[in-house]
Protein backbone atom coordinates (compact mmCIF):
# COMPACT_ATOMS: atom_id res chain seq x y z
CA UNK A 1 186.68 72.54 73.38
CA UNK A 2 185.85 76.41 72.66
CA UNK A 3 181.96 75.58 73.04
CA UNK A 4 182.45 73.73 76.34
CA UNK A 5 184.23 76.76 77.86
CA UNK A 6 180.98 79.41 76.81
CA UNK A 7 178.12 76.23 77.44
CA UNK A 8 179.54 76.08 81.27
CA UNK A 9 178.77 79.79 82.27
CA UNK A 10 176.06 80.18 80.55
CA UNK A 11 174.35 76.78 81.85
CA UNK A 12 175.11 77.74 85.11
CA UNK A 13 173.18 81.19 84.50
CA UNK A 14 170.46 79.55 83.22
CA UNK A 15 170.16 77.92 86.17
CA UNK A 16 170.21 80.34 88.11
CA UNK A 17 167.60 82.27 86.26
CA UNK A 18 165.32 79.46 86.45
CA UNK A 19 165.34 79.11 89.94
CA UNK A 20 164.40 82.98 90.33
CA UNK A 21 160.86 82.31 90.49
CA UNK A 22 160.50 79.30 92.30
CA UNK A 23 160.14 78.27 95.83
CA UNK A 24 157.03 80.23 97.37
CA UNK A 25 156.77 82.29 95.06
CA UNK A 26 156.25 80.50 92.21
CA UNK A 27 152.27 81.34 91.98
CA UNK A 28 153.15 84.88 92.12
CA UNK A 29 153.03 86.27 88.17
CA UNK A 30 156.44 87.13 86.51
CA UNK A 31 155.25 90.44 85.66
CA UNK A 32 157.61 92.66 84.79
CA UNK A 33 155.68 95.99 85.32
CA UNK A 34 156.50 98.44 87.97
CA UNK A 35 152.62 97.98 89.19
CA UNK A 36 153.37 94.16 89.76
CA UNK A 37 156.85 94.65 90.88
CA UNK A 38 155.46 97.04 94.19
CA UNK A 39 152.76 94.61 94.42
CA UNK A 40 155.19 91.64 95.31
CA UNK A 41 157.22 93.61 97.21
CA UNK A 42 154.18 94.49 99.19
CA UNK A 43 153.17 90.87 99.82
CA UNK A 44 156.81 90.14 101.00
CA UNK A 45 156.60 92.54 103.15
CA UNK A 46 152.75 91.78 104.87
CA UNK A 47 152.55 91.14 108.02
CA UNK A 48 151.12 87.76 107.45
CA UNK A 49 154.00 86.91 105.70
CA UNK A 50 156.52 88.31 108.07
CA UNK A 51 154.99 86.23 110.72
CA UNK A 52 155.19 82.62 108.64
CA UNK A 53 159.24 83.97 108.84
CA UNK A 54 159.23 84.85 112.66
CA UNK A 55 157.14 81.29 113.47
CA UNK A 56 159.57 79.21 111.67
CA UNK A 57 162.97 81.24 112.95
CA UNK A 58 163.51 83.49 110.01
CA UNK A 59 162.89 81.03 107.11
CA UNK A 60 159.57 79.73 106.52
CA UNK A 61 160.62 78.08 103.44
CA UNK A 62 162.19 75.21 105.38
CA UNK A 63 158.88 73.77 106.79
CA UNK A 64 157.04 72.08 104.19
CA UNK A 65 153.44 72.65 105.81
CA UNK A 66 154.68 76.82 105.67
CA UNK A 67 155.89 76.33 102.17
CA UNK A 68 152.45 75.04 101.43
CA UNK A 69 150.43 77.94 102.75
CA UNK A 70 152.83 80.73 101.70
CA UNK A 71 152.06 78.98 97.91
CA UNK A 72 148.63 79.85 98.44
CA UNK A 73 148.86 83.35 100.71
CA UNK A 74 151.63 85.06 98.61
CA UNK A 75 149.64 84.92 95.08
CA UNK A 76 146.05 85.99 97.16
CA UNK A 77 148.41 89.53 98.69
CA UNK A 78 149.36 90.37 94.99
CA UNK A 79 146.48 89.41 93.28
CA UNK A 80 144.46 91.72 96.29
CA UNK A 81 147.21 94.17 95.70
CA UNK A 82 146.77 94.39 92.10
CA UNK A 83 143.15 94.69 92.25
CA UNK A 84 143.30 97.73 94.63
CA UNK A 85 146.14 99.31 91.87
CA UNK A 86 143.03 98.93 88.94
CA UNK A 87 145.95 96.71 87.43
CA UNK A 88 143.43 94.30 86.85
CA UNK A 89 139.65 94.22 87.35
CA UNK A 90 137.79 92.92 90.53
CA UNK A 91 136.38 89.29 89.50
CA UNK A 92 139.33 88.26 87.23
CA UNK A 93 139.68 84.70 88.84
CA UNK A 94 143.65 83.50 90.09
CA UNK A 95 145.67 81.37 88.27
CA UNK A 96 145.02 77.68 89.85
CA UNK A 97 147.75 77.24 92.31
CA UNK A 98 150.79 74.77 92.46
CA UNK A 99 150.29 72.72 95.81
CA UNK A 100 154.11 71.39 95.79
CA UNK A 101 157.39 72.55 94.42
């Protein structure tokens, strides 16, 4: 009974840890570095992607033909971003992207 009671919360955090990195941005890199870290923030706040949120009335996620360009827009703004930051060289190829969630 005691190990149903501790399981509960902490499934329910792993959940919700999981589901951190999804959605559209689940081609951008984890990275935990404070390079990486300004770099998403600057691709979430782009104007390209601002306007995919203005086009669909404030949530792009909800149309699936948005969702599937913001999986391939958001990684190509932080992997540009990180390039210009010498975080990693020019050339260095982007992880293939998921096409679907």
């Amino acid at each position: 009974m005691t190990i149903r009671r501790t399981a509960r919360p902490l499934l329910a955090l792993l959940a919700v840890a999981g589901c951190a990195q999804g959605g559209v941005w689940a081609n951008v890199p984890d990275d935990p570095g404070p390079v990486a870290a300004a770099c998403r923030r600057e691709a979430e706040n782009s104007p390209q992607y601002r306007l995919y949120g203005e086009t669909a009335g404030g949530n792009a996620a909800n149309n699936e033909e948005m969702r599937q360009q913001l999986l391939v827009l958001l990684p190509r703004l932080y992997q540009e971003c990180m390039i210009r930051s010498g975080a990693i060289p020019a050339g260095t190829p982007e992880p293939r992207p998921r096409v679907t969630f």
